[in-house]
N, C-alpha and C. Protein backbone atom coordinates (compact mmCIF):
# COMPACT_ATOMS: atom_id res chain seq x y z
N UNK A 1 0.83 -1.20 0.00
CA UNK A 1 0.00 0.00 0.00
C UNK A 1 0.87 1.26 0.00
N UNK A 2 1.80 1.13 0.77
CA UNK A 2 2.85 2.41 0.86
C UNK A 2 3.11 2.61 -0.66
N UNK A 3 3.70 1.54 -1.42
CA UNK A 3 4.70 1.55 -2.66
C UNK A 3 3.17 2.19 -3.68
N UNK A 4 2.00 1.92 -3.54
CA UNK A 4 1.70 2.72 -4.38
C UNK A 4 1.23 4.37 -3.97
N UNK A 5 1.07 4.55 -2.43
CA UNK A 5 1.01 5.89 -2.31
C UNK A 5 2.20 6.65 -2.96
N UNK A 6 3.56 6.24 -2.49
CA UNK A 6 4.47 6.62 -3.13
C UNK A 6 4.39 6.73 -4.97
N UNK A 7 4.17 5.94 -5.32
CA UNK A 7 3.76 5.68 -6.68
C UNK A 7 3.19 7.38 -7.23
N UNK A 8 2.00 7.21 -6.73
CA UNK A 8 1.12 8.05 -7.31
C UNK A 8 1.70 9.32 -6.58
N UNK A 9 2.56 9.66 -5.66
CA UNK A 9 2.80 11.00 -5.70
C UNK A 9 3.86 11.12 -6.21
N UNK A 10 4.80 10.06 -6.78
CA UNK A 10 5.61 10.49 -7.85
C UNK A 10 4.78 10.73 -9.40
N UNK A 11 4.17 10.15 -9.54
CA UNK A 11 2.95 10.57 -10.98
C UNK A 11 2.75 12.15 -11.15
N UNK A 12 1.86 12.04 -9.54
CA UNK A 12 1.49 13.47 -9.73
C UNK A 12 2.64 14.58 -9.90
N UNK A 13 3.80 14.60 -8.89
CA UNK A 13 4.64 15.30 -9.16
C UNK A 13 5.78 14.97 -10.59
N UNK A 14 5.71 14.45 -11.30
CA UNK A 14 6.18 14.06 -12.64
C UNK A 14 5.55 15.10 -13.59
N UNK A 15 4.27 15.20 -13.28
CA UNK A 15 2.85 15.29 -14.15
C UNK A 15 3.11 16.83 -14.04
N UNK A 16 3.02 17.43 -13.08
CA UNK A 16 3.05 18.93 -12.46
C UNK A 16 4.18 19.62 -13.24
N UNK A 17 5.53 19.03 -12.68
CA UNK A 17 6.33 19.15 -13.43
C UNK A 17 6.77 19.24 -15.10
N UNK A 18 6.35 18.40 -15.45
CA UNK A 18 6.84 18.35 -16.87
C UNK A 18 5.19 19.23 -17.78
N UNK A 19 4.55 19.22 -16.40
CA UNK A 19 3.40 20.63 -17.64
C UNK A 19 3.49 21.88 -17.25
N UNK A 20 4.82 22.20 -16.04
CA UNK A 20 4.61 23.50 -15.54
C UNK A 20 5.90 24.06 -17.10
N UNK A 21 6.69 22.65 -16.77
CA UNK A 21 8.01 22.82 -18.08
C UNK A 21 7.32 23.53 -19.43
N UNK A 22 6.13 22.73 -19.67
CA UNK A 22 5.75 22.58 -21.22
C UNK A 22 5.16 24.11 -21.61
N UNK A 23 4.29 24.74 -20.04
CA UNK A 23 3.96 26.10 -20.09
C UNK A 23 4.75 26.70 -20.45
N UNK A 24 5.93 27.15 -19.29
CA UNK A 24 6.75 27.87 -19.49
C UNK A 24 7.40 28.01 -20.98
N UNK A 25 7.64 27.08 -21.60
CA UNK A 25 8.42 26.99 -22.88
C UNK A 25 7.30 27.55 -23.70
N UNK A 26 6.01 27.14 -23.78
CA UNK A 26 5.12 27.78 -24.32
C UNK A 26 4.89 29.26 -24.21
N UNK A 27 5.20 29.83 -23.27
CA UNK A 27 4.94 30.78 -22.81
C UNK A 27 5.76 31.96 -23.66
N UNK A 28 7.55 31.31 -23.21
CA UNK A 28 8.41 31.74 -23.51
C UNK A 28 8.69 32.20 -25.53
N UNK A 29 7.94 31.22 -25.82
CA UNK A 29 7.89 31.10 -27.58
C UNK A 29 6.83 32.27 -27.93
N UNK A 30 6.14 32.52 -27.26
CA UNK A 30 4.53 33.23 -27.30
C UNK A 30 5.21 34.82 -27.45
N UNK A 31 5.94 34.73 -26.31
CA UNK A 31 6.63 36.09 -26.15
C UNK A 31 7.45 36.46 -27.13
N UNK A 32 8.37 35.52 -27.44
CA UNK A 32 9.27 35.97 -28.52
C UNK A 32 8.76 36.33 -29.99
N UNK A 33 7.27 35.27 -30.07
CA UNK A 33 6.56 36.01 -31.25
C UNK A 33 5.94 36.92 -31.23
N UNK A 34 5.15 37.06 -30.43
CA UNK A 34 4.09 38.86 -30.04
C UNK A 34 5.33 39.66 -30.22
N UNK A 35 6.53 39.73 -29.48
CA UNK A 35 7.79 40.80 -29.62
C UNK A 35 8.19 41.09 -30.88
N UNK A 36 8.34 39.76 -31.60
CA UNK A 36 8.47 40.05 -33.04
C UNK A 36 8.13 40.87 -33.65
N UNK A 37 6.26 40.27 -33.81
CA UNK A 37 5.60 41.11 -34.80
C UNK A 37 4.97 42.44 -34.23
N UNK A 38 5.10 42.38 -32.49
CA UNK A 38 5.23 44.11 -32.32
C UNK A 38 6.23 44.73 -33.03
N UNK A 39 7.36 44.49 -32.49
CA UNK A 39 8.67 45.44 -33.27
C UNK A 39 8.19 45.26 -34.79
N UNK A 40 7.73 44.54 -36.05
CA UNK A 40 7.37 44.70 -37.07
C UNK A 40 6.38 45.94 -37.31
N UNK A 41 5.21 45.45 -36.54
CA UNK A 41 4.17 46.86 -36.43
C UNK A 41 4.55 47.48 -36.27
N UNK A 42 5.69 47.75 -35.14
CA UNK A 42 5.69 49.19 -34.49
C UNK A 42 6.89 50.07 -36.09
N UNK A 43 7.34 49.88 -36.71
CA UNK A 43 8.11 50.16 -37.83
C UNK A 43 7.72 50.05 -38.82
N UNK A 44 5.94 49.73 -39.46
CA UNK A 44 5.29 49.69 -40.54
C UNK A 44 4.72 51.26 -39.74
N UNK A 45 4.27 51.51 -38.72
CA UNK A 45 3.71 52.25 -37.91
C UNK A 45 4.71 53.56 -38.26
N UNK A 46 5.92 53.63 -38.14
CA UNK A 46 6.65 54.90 -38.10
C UNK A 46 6.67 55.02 -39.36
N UNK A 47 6.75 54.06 -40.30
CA UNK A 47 6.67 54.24 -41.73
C UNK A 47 5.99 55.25 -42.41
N UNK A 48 4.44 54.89 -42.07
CA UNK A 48 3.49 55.27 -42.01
C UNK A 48 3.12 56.57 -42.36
N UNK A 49 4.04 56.95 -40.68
CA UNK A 49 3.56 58.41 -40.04
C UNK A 49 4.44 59.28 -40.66
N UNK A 50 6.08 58.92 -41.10
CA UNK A 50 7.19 59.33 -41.36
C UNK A 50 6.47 59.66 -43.22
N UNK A 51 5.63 58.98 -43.60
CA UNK A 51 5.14 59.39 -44.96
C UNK A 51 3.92 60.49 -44.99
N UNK A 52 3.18 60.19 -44.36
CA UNK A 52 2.16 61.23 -44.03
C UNK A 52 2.50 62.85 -43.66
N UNK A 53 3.66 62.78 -42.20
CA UNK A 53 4.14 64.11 -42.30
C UNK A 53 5.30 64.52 -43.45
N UNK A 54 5.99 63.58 -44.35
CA UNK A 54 6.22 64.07 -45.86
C UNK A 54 5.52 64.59 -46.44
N UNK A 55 4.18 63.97 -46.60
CA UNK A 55 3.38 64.72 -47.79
C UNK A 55 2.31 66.09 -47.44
N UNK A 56 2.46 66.36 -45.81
CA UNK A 56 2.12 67.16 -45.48
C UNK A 56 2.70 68.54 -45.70
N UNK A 57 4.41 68.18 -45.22
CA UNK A 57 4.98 69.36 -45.60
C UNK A 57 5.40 69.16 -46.74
């Protein structure tokens, strides 16, 4: 009875673990793309504006 209490709280903590891992990495990829294609926007964005006040003055 012990060997499977033990059991199952190595499961659970296996389990915890390797999906707190899988977040984080997820997480971490998420960021690096939103950052991306902010810094993209944000420089179609100055583009933009950098043409508009051209044709203004």
């Amino acid at each position: 009875m012990w060997n499977f209490i033990k059991g199952v709280f190595k499961f659970i903590f296996a389990l915890t673990f390797f999906t707190t891992l899988a977040v984080g990495v997820g997480a971490a990829v998420l960021a690096y793309v939103f950052k991306k294609d902010f810094e993209e926007i944000e420089s179609k964005t100055k583009e933009i504006v950098s043409d508009i006040e051209n044709n203004i003055g």
